[in-house]
Each structure stands twice: as C-alpha cells, then as structure tokens.
PDB file of N, CA and C in Angstrom:
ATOM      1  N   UNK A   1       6.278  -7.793 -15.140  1.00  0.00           N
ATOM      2  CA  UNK A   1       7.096  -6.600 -15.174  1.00  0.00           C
ATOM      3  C   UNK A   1       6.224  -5.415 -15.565  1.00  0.00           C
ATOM      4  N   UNK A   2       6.137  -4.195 -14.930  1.00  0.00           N
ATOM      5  CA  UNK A   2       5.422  -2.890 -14.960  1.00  0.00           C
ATOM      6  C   UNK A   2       6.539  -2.042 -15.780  1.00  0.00           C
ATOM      7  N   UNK A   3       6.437  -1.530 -16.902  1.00  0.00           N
ATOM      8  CA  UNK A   3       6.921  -0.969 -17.581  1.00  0.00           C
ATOM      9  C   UNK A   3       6.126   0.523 -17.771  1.00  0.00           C
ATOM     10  N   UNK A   4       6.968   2.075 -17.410  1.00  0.00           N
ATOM     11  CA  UNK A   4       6.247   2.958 -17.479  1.00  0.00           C
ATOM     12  C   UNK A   4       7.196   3.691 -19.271  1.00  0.00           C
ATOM     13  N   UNK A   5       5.967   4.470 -19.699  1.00  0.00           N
ATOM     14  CA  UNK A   5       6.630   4.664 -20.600  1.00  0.00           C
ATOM     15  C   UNK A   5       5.905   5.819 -20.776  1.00  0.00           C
ATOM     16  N   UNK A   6       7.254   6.676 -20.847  1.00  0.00           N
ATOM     17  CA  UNK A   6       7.330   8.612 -20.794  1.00  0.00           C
ATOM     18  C   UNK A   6       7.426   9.211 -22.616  1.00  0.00           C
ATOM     19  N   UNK A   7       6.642   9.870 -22.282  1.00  0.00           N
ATOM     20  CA  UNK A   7       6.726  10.589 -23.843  1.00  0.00           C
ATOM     21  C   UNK A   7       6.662  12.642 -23.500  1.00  0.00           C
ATOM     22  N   UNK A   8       7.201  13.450 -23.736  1.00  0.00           N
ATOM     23  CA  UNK A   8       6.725  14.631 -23.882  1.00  0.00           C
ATOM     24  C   UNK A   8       8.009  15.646 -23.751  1.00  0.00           C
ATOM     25  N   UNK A   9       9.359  14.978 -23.306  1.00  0.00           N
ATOM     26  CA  UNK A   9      10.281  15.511 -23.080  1.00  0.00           C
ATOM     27  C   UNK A   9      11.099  16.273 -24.182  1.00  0.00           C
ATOM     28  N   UNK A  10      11.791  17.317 -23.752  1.00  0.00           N
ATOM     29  CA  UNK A  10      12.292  17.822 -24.941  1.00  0.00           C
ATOM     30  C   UNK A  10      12.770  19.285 -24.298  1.00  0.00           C
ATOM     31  N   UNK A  11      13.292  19.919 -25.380  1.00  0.00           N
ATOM     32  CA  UNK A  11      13.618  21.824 -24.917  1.00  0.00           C
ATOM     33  C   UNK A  11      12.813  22.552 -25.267  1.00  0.00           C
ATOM     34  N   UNK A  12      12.609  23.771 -24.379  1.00  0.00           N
ATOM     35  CA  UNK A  12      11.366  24.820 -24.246  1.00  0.00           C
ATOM     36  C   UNK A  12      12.359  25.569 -23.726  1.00  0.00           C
ATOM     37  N   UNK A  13      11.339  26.981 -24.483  1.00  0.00           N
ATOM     38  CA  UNK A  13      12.603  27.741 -24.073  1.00  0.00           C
ATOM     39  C   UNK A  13      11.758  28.738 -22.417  1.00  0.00           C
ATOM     40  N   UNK A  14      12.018  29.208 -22.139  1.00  0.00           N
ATOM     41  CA  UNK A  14      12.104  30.044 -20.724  1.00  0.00           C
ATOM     42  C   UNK A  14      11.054  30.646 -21.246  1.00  0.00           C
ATOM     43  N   UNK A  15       9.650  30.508 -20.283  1.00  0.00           N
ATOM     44  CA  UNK A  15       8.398  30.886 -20.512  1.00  0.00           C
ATOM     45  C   UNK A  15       7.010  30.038 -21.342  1.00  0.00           C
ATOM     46  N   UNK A  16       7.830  29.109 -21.820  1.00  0.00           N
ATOM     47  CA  UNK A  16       7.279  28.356 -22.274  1.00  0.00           C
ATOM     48  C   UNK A  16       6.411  27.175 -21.649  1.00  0.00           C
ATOM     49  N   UNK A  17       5.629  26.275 -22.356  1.00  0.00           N
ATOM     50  CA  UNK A  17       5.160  25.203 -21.372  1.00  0.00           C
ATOM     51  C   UNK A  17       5.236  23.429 -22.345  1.00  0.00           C
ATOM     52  N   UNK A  18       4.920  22.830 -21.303  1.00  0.00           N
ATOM     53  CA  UNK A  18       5.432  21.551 -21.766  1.00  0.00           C
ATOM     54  C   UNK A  18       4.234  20.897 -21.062  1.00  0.00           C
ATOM     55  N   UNK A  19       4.396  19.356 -21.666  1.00  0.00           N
ATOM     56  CA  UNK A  19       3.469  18.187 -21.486  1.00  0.00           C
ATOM     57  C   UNK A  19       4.149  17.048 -21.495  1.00  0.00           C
ATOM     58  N   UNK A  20       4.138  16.827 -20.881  1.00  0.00           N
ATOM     59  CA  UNK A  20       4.611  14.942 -20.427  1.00  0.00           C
ATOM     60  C   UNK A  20       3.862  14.237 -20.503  1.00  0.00           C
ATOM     61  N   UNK A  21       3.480  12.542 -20.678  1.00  0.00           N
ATOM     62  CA  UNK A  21       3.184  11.703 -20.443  1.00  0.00           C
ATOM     63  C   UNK A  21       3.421  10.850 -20.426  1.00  0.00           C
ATOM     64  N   UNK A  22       2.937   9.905 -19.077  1.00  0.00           N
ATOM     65  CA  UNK A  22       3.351   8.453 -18.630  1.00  0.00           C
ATOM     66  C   UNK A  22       1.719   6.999 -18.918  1.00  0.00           C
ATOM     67  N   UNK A  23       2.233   6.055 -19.584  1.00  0.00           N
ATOM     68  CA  UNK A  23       1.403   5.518 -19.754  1.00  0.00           C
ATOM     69  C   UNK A  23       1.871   3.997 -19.365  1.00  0.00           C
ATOM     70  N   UNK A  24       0.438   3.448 -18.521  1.00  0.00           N
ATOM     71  CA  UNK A  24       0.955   2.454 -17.601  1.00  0.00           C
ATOM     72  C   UNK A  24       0.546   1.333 -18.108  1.00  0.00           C
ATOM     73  N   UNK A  25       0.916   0.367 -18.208  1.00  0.00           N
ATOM     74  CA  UNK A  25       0.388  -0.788 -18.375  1.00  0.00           C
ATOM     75  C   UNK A  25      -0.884  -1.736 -18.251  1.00  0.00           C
ATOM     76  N   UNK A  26      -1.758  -1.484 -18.877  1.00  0.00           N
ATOM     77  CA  UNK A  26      -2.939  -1.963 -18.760  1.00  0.00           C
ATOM     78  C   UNK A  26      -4.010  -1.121 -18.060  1.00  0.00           C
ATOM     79  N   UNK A  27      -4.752  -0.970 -16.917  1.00  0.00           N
ATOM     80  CA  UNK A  27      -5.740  -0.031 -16.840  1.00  0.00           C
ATOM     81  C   UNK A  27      -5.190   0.526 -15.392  1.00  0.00           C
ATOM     82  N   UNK A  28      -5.357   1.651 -15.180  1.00  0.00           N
ATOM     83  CA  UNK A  28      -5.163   2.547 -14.029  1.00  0.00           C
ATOM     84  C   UNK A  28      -6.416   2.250 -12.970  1.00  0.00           C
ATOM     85  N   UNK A  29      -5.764   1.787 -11.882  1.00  0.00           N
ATOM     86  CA  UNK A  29      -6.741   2.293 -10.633  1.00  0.00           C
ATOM     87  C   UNK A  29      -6.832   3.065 -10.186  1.00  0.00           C
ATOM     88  N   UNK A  30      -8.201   3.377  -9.463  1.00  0.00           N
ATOM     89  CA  UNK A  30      -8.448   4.542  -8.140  1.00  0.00           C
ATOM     90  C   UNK A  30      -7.853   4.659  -7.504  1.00  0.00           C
ATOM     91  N   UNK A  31      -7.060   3.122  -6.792  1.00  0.00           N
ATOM     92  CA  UNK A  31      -6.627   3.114  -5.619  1.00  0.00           C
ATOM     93  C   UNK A  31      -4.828   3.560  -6.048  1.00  0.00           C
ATOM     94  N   UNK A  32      -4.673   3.692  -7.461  1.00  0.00           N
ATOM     95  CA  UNK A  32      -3.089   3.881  -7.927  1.00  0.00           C
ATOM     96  C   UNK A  32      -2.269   5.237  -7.160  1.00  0.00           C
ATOM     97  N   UNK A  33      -0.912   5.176  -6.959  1.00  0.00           N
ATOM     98  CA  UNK A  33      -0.602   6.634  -6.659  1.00  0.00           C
ATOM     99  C   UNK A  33      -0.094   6.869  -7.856  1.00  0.00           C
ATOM    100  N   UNK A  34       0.107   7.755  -8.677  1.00  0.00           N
ATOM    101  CA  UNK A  34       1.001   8.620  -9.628  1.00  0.00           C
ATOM    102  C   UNK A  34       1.793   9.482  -9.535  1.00  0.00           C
ATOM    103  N   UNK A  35       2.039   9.794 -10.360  1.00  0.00           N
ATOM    104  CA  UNK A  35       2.932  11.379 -10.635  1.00  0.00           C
ATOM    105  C   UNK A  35       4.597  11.354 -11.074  1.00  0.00           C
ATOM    106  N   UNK A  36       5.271  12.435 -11.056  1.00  0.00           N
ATOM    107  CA  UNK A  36       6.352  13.128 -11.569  1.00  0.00           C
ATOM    108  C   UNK A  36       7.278  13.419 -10.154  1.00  0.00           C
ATOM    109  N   UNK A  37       8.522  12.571 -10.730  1.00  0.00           N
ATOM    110  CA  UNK A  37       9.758  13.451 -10.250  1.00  0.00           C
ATOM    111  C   UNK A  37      10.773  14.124 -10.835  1.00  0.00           C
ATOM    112  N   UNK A  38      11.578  14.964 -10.636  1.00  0.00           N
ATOM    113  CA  UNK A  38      12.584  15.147 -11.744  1.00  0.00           C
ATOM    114  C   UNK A  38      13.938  15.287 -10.325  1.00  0.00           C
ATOM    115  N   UNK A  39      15.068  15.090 -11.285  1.00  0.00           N
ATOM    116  CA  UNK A  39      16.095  15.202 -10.831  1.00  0.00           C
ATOM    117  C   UNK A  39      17.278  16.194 -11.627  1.00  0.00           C
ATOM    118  N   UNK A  40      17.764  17.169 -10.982  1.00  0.00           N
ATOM    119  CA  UNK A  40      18.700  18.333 -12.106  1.00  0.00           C
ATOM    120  C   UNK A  40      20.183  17.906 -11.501  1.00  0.00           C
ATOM    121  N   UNK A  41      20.992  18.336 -12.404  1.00  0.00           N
ATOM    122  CA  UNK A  41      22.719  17.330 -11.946  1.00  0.00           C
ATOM    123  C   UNK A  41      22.752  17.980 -11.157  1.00  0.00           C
ATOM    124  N   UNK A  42      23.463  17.052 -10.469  1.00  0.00           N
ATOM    125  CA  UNK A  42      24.065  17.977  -8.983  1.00  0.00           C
ATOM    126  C   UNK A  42      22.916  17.963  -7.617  1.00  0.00           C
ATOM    127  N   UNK A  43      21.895  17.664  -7.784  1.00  0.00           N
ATOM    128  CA  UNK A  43      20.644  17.679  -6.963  1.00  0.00           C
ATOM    129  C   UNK A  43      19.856  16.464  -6.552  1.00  0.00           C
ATOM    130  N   UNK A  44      19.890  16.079  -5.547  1.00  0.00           N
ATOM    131  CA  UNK A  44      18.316  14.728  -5.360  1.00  0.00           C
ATOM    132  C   UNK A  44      17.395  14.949  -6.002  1.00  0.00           C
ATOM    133  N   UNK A  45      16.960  13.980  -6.563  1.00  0.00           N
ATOM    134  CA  UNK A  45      15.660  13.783  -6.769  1.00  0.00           C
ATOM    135  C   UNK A  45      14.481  14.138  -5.897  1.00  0.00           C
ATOM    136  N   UNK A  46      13.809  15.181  -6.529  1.00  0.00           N
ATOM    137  CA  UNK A  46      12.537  15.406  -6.009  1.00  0.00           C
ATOM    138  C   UNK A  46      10.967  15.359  -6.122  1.00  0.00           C
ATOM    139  N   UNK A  47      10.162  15.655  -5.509  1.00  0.00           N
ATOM    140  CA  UNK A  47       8.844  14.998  -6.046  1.00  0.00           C
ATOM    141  C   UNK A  47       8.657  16.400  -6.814  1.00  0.00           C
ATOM    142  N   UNK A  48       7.999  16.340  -7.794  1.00  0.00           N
ATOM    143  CA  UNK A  48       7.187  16.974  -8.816  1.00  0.00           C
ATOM    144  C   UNK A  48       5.245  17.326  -7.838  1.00  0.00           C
ATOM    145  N   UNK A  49       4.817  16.338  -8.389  1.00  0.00           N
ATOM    146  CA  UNK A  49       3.356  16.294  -8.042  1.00  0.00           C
ATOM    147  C   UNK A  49       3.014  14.432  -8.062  1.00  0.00           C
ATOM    148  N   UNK A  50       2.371  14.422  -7.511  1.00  0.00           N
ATOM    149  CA  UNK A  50       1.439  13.339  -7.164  1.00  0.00           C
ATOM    150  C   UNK A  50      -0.287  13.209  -7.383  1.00  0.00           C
ATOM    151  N   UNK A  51      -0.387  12.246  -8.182  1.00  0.00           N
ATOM    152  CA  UNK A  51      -2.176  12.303  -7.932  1.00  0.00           C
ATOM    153  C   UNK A  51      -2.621  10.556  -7.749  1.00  0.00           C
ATOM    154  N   UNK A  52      -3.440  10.542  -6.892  1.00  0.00           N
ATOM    155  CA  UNK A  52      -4.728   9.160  -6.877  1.00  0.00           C
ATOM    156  C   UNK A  52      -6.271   9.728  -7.317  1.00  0.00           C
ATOM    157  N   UNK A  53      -6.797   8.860  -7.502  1.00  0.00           N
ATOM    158  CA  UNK A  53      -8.139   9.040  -7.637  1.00  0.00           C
ATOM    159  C   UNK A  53      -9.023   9.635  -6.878  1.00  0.00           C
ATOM    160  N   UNK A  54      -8.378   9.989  -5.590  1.00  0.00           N
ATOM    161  CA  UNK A  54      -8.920  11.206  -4.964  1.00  0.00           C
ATOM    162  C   UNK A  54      -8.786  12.614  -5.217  1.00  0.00           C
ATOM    163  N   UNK A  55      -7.400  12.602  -6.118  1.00  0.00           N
ATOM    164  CA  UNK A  55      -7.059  14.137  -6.374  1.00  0.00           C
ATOM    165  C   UNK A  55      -5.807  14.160  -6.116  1.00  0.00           C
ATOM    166  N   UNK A  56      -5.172  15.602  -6.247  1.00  0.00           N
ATOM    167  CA  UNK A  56      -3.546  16.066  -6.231  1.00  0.00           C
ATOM    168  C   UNK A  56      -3.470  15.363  -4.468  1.00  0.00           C
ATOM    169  N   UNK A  57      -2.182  14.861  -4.267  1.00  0.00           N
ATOM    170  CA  UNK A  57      -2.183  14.519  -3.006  1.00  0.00           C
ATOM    171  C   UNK A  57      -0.636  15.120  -2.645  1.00  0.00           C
ATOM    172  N   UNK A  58       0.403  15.350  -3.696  1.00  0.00           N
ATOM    173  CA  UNK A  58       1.698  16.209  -3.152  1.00  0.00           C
ATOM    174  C   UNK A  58       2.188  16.957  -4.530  1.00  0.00           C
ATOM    175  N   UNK A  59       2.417  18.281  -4.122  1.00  0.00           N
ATOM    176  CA  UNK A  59       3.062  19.380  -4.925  1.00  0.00           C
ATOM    177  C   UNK A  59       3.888  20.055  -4.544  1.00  0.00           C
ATOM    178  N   UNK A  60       5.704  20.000  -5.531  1.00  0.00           N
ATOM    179  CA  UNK A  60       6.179  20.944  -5.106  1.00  0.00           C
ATOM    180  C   UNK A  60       5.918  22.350  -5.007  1.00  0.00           C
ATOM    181  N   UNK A  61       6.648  23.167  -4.135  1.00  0.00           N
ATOM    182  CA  UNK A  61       6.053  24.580  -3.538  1.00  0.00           C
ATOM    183  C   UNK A  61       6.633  25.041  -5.047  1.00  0.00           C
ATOM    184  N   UNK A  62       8.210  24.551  -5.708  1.00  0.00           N
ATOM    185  CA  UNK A  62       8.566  25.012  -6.636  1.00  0.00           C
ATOM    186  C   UNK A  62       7.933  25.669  -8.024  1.00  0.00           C
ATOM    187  N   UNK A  63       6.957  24.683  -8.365  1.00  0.00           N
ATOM    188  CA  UNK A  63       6.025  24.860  -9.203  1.00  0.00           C
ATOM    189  C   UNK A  63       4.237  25.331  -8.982  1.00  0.00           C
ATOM    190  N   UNK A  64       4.058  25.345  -7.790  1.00  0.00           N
ATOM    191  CA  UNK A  64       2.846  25.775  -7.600  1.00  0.00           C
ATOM    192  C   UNK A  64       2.366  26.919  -8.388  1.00  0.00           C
ATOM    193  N   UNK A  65       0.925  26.605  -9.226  1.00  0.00           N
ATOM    194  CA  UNK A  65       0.883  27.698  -9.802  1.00  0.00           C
ATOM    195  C   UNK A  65       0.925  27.499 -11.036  1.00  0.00           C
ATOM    196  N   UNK A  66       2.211  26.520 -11.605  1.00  0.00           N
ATOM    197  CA  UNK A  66       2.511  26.342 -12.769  1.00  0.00           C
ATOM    198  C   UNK A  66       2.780  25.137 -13.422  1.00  0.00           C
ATOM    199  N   UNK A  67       1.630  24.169 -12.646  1.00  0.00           N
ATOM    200  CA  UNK A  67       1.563  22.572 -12.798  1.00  0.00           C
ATOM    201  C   UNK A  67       0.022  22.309 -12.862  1.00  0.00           C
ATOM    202  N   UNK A  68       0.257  21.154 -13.758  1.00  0.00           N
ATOM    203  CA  UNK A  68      -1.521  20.661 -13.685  1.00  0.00           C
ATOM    204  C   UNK A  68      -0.825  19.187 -14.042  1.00  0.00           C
ATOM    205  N   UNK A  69      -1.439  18.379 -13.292  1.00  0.00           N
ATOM    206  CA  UNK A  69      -1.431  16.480 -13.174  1.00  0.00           C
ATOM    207  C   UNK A  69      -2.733  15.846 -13.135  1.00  0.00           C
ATOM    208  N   UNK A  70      -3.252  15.243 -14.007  1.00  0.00           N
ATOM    209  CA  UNK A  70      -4.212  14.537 -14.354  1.00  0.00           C
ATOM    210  C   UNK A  70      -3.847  12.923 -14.870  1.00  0.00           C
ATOM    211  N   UNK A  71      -4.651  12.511 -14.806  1.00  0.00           N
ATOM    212  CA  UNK A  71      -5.094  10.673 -14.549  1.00  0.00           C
ATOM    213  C   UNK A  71      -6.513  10.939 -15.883  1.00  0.00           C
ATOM    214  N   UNK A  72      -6.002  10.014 -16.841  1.00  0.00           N
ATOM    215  CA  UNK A  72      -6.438   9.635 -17.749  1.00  0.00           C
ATOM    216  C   UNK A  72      -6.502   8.458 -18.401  1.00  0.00           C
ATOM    217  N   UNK A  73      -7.868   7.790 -17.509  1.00  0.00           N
ATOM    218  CA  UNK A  73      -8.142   6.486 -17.235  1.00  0.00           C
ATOM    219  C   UNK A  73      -8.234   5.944 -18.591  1.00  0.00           C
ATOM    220  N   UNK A  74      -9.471   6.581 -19.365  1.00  0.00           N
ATOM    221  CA  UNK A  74      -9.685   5.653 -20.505  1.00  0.00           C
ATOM    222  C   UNK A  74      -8.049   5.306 -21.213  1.00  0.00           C
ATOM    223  N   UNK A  75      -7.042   6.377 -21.275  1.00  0.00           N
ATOM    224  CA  UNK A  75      -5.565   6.295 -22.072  1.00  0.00           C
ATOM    225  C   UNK A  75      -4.481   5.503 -20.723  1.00  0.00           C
ATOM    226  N   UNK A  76      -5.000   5.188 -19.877  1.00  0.00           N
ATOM    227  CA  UNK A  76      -4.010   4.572 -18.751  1.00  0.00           C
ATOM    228  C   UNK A  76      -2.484   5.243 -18.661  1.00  0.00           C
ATOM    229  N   UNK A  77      -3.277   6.875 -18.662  1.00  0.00           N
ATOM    230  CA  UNK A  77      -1.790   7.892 -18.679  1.00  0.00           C
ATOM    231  C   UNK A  77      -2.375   8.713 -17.247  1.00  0.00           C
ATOM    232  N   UNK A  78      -0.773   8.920 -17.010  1.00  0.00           N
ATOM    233  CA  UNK A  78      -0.682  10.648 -16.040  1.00  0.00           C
ATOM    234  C   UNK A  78      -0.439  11.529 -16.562  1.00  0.00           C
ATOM    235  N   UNK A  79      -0.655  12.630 -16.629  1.00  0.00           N
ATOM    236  CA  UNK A  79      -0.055  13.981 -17.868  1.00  0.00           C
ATOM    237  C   UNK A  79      -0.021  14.856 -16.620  1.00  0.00           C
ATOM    238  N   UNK A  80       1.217  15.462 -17.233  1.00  0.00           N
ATOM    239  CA  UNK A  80       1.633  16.929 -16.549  1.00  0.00           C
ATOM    240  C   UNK A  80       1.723  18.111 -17.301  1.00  0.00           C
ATOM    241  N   UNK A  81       1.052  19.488 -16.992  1.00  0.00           N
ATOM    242  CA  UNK A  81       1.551  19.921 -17.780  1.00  0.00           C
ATOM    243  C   UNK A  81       2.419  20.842 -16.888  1.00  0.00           C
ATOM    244  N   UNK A  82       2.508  21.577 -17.664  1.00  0.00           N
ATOM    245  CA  UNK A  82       3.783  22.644 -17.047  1.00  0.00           C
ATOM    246  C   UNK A  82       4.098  24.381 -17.699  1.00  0.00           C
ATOM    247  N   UNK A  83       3.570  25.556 -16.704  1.00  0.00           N
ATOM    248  CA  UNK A  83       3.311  26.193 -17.921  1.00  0.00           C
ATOM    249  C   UNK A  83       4.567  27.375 -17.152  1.00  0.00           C
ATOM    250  N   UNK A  84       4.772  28.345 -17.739  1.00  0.00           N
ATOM    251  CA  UNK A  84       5.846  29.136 -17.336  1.00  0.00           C
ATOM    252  C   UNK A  84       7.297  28.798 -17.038  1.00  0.00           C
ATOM    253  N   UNK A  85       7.939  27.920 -17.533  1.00  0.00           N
ATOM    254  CA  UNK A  85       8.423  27.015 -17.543  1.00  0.00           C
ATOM    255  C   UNK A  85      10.215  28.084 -17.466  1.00  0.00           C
ATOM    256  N   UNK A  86      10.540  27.544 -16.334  1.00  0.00           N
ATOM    257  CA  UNK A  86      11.759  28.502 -16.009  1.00  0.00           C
ATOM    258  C   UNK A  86      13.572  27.716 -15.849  1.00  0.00           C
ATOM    259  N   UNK A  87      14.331  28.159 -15.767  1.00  0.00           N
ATOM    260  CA  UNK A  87      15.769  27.468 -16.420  1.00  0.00           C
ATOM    261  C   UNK A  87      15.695  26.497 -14.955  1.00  0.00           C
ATOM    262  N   UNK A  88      15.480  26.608 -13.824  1.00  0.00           N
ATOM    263  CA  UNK A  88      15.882  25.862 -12.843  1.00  0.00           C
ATOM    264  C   UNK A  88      14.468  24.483 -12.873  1.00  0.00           C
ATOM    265  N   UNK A  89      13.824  24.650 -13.487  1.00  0.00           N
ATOM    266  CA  UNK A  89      13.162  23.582 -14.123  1.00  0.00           C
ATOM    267  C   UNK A  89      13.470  22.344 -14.548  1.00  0.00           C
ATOM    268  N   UNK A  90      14.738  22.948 -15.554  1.00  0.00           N
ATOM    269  CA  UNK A  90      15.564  21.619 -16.572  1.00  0.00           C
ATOM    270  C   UNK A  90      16.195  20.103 -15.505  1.00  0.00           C
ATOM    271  N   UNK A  91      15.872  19.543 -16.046  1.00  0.00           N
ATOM    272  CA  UNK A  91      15.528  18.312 -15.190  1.00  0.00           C
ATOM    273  C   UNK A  91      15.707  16.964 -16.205  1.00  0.00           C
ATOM    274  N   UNK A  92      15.603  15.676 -14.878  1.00  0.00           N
ATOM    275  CA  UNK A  92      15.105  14.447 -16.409  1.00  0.00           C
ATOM    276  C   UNK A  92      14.183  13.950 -15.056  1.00  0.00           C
ATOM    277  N   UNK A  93      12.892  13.967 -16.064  1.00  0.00           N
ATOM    278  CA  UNK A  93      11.817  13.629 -15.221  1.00  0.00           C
ATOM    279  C   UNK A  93      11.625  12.225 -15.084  1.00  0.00           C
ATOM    280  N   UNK A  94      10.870  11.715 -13.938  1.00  0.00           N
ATOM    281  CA  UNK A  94      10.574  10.127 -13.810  1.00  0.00           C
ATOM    282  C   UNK A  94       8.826  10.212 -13.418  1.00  0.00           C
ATOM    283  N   UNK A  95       8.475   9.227 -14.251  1.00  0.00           N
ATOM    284  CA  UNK A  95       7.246   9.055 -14.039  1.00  0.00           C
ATOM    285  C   UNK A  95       7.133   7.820 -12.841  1.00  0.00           C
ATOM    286  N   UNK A  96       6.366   7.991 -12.177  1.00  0.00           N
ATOM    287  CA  UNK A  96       6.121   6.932 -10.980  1.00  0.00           C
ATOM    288  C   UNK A  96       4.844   6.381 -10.735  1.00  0.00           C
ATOM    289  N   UNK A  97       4.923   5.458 -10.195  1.00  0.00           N
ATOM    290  CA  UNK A  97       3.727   4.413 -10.135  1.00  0.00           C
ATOM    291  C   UNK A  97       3.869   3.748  -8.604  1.00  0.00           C
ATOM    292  N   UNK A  98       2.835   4.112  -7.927  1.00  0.00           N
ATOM    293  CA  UNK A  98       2.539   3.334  -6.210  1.00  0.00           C
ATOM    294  C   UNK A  98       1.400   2.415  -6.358  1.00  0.00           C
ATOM    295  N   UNK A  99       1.548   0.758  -6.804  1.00  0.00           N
ATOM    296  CA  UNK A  99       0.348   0.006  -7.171  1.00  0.00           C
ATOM    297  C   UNK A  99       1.010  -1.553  -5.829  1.00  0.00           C
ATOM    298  N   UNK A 100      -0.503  -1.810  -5.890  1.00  0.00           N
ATOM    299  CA  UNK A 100      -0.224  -2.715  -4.723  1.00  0.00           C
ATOM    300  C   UNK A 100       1.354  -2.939  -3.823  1.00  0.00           C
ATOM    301  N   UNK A 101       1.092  -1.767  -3.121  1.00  0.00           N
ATOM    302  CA  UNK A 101       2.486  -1.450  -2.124  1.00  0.00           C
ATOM    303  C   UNK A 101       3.710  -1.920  -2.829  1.00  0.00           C
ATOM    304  N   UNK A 102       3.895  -1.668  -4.408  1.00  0.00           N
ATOM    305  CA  UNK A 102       5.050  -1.352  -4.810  1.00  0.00           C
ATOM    306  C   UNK A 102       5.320   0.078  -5.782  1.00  0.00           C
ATOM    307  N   UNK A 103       6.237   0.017  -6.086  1.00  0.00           N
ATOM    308  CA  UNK A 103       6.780   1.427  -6.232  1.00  0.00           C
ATOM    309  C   UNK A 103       8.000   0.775  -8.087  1.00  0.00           C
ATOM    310  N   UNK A 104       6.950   1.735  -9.110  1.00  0.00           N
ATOM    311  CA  UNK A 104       7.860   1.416 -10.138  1.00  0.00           C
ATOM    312  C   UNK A 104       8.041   2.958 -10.486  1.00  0.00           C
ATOM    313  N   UNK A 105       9.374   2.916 -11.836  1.00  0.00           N
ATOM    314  CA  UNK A 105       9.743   3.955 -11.758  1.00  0.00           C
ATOM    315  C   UNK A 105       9.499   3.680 -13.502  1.00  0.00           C
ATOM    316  N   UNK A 106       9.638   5.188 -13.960  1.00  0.00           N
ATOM    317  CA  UNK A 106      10.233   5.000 -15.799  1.00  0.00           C
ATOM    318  C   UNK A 106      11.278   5.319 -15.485  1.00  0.00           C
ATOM    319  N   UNK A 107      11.703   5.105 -16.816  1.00  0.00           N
ATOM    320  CA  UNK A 107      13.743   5.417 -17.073  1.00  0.00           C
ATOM    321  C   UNK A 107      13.675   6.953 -17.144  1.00  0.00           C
ATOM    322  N   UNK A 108      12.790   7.862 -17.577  1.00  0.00           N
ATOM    323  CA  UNK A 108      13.180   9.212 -17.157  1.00  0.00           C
ATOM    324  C   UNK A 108      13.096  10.146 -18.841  1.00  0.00           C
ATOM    325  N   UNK A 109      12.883  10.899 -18.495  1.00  0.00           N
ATOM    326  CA  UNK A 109      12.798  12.064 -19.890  1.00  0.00           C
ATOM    327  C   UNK A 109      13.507  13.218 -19.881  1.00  0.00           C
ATOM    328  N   UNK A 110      13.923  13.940 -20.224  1.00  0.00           N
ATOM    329  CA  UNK A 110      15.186  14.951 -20.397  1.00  0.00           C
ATOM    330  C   UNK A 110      14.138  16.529 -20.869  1.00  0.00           C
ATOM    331  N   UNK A 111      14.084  17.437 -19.871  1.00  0.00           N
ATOM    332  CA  UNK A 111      13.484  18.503 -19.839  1.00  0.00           C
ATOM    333  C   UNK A 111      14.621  18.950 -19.544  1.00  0.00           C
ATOM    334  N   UNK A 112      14.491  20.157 -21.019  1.00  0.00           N
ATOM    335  CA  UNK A 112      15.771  21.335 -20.703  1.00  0.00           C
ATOM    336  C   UNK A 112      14.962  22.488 -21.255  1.00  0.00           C
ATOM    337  N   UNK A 113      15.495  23.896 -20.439  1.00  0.00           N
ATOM    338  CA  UNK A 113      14.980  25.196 -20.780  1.00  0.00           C
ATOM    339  C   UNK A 113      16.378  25.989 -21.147  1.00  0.00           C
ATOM    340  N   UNK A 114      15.878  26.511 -21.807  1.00  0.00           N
ATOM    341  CA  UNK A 114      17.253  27.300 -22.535  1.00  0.00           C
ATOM    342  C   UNK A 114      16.971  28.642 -23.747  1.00  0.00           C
ATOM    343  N   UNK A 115      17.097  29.554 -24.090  1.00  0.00           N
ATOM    344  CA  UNK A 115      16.996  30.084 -25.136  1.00  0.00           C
ATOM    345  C   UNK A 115      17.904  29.922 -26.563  1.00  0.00           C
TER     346      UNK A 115
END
C-alpha cells in the first residue's frame, strides 16, 4: 500500500503564500510523475502542477507565475509553493503519485484564503 502524506495546509490570507508537502513512501524516482491537484466545492478537480525528474511537465494557466514544484529526493517529498495567493485559490489539495503505471492519490489538505 502507497500511502501519500500531505502536510502544509491551512488559511492564508489574500496575498499571502503557502507551502505544501507530500512525502512518499520510501525513495522517489526519476522515472516518478508528481504533483498537486486541488478541487474547490462546486468544481472538478483540477491539475495544479506536475513534475518528473525531467522537470515541470503540466501547469495550470491559473497559477502561472505564482507556483514553484520541486522533488526532494534526499526527503522523498514534492513541495509546492504558492505565492500571491488569491480567494479563488481556496481549495483541498491532493498530492499525486504516477509510479509504475499506477496512479495514487493523498486524502487531501484544506487551503483556504480569506481575510
């Protein structure tokens, strides 16, 4: 069983920035996909960003600009950060994992912006 486990969630207020992290079970590959989705009520789930060991491979247009996703092998984490951080943001994020042609998810973290 692949267990992802999210830490960084919480409220920020409008302008602010945030950090997530997902840490995977045992050691991260090159060949791994990563990254962030979030989902806001009322809305599908969408992709956030994506990275492999080649680099960013998908970014929403939403956040361009105001995202950074890194792979942090020695800590077997993905980190996001997130800076300018605006109300249509608020979300509960899922960390994701693409490892030998399967697809795990975390249970999700609760990003809210608010003053």
């Amino acid at each position: 069983q692949v267990q992802l486990v999210e830490s960084g969630g919480g409220s920020v207020q409008p302008g602010g920035s945030l950090s997530l992290s997902c840490t995977a079970p045992g050691s991260i590959f090159t060949t791994d996909l990563l990254g962030w989705y979030r989902q806001a009520p009322g809305k599908q789930r969408e992709l956030v960003a994506t990275i492999s060991g080649e680099g960013v491979t998908n970014q929403a247009g939403s956040v361009q600009g105001r995202l950074a996703i890194s792979i942090d092998y020695a800590r077997s984490t993905v980190n996001l950060q997130m800076f300018n951080l605006k109300p249509e943001d608020a979300a509960v994020y899922y960390c994701y994992l693409n490892r030998f042609q399967r697809e795990y998810w975390g249970r999700g973290t609760q990003v809210t912006v608010s003053s």
